[in-house]
PDB file of N, CA and C in Angstrom:
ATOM      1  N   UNK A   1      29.635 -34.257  31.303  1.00  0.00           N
ATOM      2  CA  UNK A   1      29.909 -33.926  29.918  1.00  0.00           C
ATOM      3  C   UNK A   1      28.786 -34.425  29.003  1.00  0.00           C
ATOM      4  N   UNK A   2      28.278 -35.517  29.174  1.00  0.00           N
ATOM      5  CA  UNK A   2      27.377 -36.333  28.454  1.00  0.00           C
ATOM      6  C   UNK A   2      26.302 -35.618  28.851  1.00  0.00           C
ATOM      7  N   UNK A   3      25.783 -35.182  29.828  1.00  0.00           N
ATOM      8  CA  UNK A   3      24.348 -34.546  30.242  1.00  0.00           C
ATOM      9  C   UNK A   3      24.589 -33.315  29.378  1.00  0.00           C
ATOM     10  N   UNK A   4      25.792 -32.384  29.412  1.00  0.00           N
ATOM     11  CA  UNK A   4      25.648 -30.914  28.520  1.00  0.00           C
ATOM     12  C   UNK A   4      25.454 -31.264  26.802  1.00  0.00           C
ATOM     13  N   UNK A   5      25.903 -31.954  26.425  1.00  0.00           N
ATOM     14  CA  UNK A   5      26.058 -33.010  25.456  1.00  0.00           C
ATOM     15  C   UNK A   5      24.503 -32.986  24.695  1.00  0.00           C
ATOM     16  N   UNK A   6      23.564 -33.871  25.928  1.00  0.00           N
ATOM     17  CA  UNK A   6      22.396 -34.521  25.297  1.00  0.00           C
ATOM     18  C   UNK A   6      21.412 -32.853  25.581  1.00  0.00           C
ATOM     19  N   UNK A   7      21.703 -32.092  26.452  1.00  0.00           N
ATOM     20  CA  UNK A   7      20.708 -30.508  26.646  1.00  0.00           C
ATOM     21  C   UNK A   7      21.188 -29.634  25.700  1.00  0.00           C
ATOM     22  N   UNK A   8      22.175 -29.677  24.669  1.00  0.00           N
ATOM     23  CA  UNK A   8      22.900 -28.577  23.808  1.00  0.00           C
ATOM     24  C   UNK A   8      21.720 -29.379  22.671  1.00  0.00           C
ATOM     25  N   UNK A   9      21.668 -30.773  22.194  1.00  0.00           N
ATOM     26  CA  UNK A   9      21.360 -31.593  21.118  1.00  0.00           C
ATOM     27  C   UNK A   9      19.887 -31.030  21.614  1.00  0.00           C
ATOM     28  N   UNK A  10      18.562 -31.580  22.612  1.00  0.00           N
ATOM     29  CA  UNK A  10      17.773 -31.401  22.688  1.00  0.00           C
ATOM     30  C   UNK A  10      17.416 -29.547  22.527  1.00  0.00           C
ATOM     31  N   UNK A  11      17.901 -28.678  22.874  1.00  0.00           N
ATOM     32  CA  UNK A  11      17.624 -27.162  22.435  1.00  0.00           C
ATOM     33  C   UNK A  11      18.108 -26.857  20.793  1.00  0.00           C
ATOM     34  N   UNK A  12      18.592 -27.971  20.368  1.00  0.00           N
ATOM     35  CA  UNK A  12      18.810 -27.359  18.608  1.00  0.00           C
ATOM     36  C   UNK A  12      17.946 -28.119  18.306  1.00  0.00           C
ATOM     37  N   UNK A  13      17.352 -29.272  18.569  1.00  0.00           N
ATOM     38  CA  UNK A  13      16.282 -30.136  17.948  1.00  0.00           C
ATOM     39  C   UNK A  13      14.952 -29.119  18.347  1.00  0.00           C
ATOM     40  N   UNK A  14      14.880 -28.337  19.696  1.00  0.00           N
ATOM     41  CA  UNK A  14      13.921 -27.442  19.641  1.00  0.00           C
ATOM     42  C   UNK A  14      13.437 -26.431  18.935  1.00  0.00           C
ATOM     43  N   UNK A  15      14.883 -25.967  18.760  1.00  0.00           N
ATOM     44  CA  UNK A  15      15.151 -24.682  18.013  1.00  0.00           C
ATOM     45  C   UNK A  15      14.678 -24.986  16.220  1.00  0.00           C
ATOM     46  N   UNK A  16      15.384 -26.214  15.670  1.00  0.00           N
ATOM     47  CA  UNK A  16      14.679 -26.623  14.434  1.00  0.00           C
ATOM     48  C   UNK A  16      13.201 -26.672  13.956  1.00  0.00           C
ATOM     49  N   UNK A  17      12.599 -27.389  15.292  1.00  0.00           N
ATOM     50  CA  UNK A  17      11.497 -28.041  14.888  1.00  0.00           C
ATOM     51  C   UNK A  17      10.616 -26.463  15.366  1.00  0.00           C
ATOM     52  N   UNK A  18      10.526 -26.146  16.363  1.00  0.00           N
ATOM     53  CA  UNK A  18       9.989 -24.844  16.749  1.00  0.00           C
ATOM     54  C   UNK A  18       9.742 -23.516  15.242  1.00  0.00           C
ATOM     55  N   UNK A  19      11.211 -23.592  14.796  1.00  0.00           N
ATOM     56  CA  UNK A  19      11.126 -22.820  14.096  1.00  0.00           C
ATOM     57  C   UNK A  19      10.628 -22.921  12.489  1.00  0.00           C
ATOM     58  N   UNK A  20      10.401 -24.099  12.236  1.00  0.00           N
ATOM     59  CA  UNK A  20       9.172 -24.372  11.442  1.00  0.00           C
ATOM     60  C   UNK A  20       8.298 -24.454  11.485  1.00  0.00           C
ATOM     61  N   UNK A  21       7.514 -23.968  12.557  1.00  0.00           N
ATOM     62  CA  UNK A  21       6.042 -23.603  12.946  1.00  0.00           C
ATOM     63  C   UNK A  21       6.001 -22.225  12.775  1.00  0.00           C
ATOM     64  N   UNK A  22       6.873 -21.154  13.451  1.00  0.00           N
ATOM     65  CA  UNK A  22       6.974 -19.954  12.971  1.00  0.00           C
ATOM     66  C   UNK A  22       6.757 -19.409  11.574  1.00  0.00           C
ATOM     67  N   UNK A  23       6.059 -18.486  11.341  1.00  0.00           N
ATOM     68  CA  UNK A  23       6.330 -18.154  10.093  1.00  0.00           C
ATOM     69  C   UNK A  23       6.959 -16.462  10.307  1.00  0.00           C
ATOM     70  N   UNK A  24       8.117 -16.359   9.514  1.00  0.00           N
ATOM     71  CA  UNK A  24       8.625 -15.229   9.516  1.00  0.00           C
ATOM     72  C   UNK A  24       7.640 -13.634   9.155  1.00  0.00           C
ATOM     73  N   UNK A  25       6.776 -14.137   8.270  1.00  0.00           N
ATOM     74  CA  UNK A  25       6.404 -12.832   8.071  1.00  0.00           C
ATOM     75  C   UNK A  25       5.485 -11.979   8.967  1.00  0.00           C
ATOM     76  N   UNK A  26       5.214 -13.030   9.984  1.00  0.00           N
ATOM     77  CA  UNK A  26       4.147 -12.558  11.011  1.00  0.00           C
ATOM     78  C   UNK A  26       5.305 -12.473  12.720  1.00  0.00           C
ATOM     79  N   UNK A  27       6.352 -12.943  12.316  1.00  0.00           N
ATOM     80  CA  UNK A  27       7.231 -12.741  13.604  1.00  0.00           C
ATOM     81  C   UNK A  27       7.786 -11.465  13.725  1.00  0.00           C
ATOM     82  N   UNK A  28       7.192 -10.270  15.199  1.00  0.00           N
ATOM     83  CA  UNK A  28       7.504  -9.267  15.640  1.00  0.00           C
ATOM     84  C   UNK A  28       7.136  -7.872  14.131  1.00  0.00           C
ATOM     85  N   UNK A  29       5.876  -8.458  13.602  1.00  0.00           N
ATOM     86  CA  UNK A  29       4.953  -8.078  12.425  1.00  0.00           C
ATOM     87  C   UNK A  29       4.013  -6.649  14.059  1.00  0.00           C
ATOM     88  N   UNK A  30       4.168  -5.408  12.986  1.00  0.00           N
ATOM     89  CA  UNK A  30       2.388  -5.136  13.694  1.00  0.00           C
ATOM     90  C   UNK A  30       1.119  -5.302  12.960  1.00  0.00           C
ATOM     91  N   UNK A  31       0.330  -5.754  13.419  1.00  0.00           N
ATOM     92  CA  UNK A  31      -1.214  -6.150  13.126  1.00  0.00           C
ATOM     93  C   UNK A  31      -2.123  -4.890  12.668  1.00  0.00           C
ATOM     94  N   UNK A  32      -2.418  -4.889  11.553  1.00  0.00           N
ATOM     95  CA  UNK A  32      -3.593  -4.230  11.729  1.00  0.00           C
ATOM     96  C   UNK A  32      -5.073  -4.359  10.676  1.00  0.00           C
ATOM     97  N   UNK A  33      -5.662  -3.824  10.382  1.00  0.00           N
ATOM     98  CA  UNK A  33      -7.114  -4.840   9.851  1.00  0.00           C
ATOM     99  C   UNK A  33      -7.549  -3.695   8.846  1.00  0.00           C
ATOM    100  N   UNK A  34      -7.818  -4.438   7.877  1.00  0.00           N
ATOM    101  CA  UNK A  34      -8.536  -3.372   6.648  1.00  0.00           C
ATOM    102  C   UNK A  34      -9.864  -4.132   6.104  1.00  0.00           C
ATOM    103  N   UNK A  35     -10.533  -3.620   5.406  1.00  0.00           N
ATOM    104  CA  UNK A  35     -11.843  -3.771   4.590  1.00  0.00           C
ATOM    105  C   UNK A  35     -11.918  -3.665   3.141  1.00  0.00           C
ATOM    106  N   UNK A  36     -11.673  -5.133   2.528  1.00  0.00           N
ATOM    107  CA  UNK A  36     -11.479  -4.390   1.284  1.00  0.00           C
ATOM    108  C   UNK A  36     -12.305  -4.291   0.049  1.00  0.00           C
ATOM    109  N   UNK A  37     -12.063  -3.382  -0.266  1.00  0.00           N
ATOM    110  CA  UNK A  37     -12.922  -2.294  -1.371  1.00  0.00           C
ATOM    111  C   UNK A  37     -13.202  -3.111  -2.955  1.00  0.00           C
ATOM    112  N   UNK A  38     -14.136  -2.562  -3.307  1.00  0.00           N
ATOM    113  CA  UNK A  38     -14.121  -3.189  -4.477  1.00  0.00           C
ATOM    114  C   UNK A  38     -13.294  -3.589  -5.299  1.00  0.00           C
ATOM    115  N   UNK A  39     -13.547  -4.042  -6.410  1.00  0.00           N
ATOM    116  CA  UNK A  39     -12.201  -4.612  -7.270  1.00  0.00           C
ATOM    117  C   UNK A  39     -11.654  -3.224  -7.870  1.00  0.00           C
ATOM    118  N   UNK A  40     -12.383  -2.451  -8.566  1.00  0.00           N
ATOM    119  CA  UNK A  40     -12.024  -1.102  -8.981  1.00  0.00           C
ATOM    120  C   UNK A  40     -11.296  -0.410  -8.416  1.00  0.00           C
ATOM    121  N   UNK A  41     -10.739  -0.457  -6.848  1.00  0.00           N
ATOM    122  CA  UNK A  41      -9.857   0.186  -6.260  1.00  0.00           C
ATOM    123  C   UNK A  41      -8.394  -0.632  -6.997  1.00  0.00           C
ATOM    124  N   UNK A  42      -8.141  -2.165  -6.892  1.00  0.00           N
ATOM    125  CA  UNK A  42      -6.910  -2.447  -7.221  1.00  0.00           C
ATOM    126  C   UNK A  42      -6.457  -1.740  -8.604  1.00  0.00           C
ATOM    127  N   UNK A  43      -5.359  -2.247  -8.290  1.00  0.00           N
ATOM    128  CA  UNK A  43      -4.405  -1.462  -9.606  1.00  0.00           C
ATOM    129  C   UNK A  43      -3.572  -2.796 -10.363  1.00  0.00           C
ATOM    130  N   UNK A  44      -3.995  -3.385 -11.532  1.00  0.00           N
ATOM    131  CA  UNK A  44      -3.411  -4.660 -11.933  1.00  0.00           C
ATOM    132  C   UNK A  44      -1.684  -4.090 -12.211  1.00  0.00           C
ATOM    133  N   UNK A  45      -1.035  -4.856 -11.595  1.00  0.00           N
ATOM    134  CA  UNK A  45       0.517  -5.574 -12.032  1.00  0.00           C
ATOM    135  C   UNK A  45       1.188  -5.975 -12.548  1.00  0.00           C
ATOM    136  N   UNK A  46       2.266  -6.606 -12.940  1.00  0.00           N
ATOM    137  CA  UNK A  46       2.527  -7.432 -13.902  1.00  0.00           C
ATOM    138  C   UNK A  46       2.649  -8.996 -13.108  1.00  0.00           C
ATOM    139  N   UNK A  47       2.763  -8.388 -11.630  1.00  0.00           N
ATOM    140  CA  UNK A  47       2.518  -9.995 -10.778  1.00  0.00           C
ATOM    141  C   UNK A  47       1.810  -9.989  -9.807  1.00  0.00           C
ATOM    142  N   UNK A  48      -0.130  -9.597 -10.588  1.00  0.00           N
ATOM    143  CA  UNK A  48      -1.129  -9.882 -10.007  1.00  0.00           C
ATOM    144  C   UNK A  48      -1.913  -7.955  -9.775  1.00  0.00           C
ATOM    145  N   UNK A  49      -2.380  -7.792  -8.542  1.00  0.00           N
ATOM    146  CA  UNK A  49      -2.745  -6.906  -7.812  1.00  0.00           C
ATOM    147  C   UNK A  49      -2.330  -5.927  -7.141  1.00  0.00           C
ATOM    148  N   UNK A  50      -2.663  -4.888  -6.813  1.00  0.00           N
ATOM    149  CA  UNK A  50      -2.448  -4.056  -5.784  1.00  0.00           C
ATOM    150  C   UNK A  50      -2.952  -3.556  -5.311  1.00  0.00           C
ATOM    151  N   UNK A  51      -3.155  -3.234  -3.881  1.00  0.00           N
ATOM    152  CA  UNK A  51      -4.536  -2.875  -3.241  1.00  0.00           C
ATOM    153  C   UNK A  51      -3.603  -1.287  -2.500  1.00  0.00           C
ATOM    154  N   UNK A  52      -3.897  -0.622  -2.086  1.00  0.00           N
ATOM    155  CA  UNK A  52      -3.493   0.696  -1.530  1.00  0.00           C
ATOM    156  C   UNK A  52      -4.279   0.975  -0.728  1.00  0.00           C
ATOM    157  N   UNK A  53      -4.708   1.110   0.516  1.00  0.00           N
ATOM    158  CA  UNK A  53      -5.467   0.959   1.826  1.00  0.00           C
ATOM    159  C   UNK A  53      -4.860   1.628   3.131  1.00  0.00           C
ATOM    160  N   UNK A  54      -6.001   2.015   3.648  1.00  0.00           N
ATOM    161  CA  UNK A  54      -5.775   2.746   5.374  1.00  0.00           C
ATOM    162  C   UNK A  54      -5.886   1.347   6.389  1.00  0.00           C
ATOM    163  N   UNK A  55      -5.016   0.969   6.981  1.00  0.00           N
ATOM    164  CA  UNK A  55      -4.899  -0.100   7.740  1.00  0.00           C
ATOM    165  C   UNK A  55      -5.556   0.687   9.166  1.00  0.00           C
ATOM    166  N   UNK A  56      -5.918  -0.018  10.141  1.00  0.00           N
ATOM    167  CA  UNK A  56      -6.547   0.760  11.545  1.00  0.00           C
ATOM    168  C   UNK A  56      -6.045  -0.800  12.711  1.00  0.00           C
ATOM    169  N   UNK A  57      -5.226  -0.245  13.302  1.00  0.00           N
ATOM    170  CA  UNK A  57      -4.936  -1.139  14.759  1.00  0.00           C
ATOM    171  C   UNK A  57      -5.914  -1.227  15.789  1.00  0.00           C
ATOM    172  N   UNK A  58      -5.647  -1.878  16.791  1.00  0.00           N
ATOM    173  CA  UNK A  58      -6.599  -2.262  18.028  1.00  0.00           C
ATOM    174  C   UNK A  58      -6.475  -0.739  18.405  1.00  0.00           C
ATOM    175  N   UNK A  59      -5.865   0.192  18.649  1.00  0.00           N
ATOM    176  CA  UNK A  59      -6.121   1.097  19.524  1.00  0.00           C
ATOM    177  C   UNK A  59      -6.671   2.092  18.463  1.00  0.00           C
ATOM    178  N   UNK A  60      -7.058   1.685  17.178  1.00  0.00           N
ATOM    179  CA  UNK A  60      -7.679   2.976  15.974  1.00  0.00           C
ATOM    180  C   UNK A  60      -6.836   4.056  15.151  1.00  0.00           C
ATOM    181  N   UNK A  61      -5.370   3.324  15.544  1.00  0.00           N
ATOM    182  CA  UNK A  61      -4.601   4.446  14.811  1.00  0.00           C
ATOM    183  C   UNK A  61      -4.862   4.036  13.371  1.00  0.00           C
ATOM    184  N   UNK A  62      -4.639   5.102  12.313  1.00  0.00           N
ATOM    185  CA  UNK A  62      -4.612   5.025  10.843  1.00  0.00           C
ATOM    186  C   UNK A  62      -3.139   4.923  10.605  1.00  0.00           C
ATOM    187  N   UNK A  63      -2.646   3.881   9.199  1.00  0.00           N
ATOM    188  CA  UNK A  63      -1.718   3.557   8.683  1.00  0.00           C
ATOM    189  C   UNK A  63      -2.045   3.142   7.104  1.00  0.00           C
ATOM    190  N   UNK A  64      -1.294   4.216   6.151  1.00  0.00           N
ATOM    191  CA  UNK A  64      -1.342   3.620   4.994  1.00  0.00           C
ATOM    192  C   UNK A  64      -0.585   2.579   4.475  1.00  0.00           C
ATOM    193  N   UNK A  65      -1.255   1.265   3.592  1.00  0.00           N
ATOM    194  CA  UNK A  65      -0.965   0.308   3.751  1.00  0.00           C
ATOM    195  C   UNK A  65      -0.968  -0.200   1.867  1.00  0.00           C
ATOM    196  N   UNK A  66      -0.045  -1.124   1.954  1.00  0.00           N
ATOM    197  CA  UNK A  66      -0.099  -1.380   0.273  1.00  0.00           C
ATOM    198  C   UNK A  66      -0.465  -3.157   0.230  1.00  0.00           C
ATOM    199  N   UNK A  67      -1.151  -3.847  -0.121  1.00  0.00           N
ATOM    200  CA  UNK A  67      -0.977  -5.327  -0.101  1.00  0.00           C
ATOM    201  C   UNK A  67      -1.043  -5.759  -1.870  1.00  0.00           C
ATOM    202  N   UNK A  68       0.109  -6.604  -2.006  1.00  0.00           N
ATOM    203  CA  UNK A  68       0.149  -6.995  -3.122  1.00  0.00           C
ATOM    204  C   UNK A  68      -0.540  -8.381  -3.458  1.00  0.00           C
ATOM    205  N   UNK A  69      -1.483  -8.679  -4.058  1.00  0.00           N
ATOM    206  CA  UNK A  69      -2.046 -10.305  -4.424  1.00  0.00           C
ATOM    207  C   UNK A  69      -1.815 -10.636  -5.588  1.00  0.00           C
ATOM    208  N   UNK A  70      -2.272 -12.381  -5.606  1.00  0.00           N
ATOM    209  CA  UNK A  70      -1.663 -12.727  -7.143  1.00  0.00           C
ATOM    210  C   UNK A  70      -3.189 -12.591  -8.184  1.00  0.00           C
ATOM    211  N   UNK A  71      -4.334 -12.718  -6.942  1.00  0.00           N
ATOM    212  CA  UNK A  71      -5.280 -12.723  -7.818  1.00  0.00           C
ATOM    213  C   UNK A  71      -6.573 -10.839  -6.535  1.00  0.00           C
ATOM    214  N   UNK A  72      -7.485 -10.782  -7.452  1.00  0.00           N
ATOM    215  CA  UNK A  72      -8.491  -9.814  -6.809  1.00  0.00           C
ATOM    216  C   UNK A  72      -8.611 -10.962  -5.087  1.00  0.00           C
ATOM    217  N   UNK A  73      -9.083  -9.922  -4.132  1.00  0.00           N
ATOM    218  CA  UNK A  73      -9.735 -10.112  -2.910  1.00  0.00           C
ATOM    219  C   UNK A  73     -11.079  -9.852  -3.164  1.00  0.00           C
ATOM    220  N   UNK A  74     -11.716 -10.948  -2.208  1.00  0.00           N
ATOM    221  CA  UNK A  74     -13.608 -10.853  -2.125  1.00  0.00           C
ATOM    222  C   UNK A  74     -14.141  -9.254  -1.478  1.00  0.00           C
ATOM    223  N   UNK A  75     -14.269  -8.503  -2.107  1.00  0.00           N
ATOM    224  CA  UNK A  75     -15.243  -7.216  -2.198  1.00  0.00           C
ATOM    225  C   UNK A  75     -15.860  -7.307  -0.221  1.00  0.00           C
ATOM    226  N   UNK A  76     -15.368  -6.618   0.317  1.00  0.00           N
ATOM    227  CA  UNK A  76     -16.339  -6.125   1.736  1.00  0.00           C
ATOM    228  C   UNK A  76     -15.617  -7.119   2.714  1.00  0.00           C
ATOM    229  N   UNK A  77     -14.697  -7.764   2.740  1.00  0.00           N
ATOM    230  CA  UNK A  77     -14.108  -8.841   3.671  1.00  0.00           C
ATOM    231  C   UNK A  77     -13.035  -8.411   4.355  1.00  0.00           C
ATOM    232  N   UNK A  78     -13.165  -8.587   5.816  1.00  0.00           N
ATOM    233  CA  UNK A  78     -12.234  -7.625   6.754  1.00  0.00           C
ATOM    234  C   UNK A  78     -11.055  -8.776   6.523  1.00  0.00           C
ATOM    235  N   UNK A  79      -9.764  -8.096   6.522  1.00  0.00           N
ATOM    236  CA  UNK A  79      -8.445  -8.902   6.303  1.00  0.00           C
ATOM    237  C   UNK A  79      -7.956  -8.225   7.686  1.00  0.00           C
ATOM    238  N   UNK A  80      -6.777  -9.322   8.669  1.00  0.00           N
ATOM    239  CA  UNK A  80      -5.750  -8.537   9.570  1.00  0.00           C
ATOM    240  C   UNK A  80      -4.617  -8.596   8.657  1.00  0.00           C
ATOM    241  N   UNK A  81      -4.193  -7.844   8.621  1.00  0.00           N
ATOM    242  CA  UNK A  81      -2.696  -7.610   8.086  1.00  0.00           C
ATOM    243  C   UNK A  81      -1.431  -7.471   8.789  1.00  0.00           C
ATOM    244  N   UNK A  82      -0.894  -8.046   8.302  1.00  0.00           N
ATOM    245  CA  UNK A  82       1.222  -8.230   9.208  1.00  0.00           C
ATOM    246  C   UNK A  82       1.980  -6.775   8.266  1.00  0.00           C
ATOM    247  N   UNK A  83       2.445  -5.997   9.082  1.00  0.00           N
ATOM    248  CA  UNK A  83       3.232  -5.451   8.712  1.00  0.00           C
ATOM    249  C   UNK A  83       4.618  -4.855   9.291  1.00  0.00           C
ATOM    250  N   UNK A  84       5.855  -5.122   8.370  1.00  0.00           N
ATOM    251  CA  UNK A  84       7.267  -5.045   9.652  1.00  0.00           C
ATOM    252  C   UNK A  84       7.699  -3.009   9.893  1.00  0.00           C
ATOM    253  N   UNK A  85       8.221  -2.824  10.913  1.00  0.00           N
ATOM    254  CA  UNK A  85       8.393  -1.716  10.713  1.00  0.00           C
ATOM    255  C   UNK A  85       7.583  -0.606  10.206  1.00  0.00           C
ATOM    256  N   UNK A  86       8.192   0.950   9.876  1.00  0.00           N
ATOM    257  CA  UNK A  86       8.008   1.492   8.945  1.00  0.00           C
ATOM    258  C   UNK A  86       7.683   1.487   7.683  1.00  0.00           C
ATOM    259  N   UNK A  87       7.625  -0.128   6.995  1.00  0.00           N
ATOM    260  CA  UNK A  87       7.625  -0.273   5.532  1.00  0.00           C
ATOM    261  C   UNK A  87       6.078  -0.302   5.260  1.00  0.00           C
ATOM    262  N   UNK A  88       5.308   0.389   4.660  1.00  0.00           N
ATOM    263  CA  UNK A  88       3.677   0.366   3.681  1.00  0.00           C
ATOM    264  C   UNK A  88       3.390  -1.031   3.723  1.00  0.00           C
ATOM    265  N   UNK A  89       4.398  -1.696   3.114  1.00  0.00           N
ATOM    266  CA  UNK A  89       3.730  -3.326   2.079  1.00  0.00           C
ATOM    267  C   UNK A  89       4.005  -4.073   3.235  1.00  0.00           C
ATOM    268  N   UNK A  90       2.073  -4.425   2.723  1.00  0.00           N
ATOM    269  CA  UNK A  90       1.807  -6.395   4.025  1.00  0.00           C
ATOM    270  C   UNK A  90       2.682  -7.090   3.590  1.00  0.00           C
ATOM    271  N   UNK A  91       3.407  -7.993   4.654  1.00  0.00           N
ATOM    272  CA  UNK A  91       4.043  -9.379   4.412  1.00  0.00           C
ATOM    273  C   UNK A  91       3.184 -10.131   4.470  1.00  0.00           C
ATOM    274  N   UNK A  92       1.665 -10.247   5.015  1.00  0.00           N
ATOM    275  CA  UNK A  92       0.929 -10.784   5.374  1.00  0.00           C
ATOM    276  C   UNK A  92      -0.239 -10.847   5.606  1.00  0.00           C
ATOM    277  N   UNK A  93      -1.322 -11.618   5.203  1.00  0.00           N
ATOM    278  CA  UNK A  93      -2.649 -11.359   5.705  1.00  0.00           C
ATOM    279  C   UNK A  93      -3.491 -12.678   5.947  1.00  0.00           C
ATOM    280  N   UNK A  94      -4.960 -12.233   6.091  1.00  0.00           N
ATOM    281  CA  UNK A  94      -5.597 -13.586   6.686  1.00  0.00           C
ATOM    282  C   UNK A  94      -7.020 -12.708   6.562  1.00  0.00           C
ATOM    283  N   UNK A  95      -8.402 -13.593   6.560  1.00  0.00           N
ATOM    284  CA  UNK A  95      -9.099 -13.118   6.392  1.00  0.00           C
ATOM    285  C   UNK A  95      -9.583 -13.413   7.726  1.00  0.00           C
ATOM    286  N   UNK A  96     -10.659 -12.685   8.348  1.00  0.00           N
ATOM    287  CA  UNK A  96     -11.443 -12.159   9.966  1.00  0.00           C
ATOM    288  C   UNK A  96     -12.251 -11.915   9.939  1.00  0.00           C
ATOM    289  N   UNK A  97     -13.230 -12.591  11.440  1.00  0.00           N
ATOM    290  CA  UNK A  97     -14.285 -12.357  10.965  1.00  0.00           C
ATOM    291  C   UNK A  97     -14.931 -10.732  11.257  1.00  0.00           C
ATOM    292  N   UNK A  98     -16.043 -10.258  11.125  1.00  0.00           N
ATOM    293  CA  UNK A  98     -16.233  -8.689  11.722  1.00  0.00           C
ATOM    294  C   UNK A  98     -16.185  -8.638  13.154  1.00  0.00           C
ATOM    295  N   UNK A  99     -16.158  -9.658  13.967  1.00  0.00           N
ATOM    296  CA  UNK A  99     -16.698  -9.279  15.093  1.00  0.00           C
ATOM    297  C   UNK A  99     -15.107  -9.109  15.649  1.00  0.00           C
ATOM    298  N   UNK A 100     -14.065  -9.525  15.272  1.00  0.00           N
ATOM    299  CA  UNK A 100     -12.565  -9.406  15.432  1.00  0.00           C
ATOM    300  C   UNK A 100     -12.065  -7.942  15.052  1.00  0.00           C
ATOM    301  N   UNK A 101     -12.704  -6.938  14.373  1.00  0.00           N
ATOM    302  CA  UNK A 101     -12.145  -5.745  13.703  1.00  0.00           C
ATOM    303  C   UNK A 101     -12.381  -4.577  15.036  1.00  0.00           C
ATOM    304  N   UNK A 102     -11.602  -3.691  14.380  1.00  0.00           N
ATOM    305  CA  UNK A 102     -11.501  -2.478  15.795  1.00  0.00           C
ATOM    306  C   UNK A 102     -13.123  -1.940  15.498  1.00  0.00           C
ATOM    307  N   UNK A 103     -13.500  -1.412  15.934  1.00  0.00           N
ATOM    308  CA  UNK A 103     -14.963  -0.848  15.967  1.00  0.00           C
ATOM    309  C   UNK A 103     -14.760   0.464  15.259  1.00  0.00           C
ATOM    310  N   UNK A 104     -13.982   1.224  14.861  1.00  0.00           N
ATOM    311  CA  UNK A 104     -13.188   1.984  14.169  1.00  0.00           C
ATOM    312  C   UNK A 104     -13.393   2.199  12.910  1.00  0.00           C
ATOM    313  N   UNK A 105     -12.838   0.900  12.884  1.00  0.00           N
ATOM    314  CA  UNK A 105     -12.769   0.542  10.962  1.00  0.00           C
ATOM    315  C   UNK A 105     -14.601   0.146  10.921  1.00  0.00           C
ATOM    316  N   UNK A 106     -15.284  -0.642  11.646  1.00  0.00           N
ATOM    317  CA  UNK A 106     -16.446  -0.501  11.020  1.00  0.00           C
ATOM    318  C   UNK A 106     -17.544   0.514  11.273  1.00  0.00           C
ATOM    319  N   UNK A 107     -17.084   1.755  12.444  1.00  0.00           N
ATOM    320  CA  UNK A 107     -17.900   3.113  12.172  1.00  0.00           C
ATOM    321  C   UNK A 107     -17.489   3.809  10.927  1.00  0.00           C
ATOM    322  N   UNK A 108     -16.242   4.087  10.399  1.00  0.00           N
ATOM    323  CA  UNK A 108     -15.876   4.870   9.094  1.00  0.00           C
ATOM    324  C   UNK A 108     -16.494   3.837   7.724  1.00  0.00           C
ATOM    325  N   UNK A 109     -16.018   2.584   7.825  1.00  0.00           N
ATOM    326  CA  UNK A 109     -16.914   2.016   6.852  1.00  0.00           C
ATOM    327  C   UNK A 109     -18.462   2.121   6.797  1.00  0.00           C
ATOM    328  N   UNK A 110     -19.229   1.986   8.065  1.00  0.00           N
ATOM    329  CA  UNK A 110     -20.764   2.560   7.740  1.00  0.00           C
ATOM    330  C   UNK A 110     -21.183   4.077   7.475  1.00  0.00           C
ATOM    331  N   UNK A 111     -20.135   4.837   7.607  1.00  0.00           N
ATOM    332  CA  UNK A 111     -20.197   6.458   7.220  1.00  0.00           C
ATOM    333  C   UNK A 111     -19.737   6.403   5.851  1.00  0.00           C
ATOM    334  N   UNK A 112     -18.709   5.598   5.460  1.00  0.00           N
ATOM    335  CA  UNK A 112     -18.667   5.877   3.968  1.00  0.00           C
ATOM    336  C   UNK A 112     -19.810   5.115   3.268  1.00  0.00           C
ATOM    337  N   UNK A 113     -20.831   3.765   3.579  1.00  0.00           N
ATOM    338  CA  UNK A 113     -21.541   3.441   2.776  1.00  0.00           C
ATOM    339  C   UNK A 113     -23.231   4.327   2.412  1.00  0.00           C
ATOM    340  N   UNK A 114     -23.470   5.196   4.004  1.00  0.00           N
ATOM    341  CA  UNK A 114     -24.518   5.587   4.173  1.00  0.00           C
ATOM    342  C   UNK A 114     -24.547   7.352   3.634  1.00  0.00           C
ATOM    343  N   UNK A 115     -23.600   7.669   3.099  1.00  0.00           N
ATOM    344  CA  UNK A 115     -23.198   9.014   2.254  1.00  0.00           C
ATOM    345  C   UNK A 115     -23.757   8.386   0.927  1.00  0.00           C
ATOM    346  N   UNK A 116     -24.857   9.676   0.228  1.00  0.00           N
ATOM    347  CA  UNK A 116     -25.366   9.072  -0.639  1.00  0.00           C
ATOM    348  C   UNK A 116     -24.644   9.482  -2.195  1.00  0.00           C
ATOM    349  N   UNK A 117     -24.835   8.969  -3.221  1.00  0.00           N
ATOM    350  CA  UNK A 117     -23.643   9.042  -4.064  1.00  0.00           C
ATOM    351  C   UNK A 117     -24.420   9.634  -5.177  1.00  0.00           C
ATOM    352  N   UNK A 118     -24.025  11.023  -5.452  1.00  0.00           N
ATOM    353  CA  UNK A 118     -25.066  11.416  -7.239  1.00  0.00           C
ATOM    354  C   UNK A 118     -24.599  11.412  -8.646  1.00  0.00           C
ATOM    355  N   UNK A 119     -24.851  11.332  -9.111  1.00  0.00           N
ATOM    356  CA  UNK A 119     -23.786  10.803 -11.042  1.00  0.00           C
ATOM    357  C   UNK A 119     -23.366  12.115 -11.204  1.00  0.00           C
TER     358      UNK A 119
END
């Protein structure tokens, strides 16, 4: 009785402490990585930013993607992004370095910079 006792106590002390290392918004999240665009793309808020973006996964699929910030993102900096389900809007992001991005996202990004632009 005392042994089921002290293995029920030790798996909720696991279960506690474990699960404050987790962070929900990245648990059973899919991943995928964007590049983001100048400041002129966001769209100001009333709480902060909005960015509206083609997200691209490890295998290169396209996904439109919405990330909300409180302040602008640094211009040309690959982000991975958490996103749950079907829903557009990141729960989540992190900044990466290039050599981490699908090769994908940085052939369409050097095709959109090397298209030349006329007034």
């Amino acid at each position: 009785m005392k042994r089921n006792l002290v293995a029920i106590l030790l798996i909720g002390v696991l279960l506690v402490v474990g699960w404050r290392y987790v962070d929900p918004n990245r648990l059973l999240a899919d991943v995928y990585y964007v590049k983001v665009p100048s400041a002129e793309v966001a769209t100001q808020t009333s709480s902060g930013y909005r960015y509206d973006l083609i997200g691209y996964d490890e295998d290169g699929k396209k996904r439109p993607l919405s990330i909300g910030t409180s302040g602008l993102l640094p211009e040309g900096n690959y982000l991975r992004v958490f996103v749950k389900e079907e829903d557009a809007e990141v729960t989540d992001y992190e900044q990466v370095n290039v050599l981490d991005v699908p090769e994908q996202l940085k052939e369409e990004q050097e095709e959109d910079n090397s298209e030349p632009s006329f007034p």
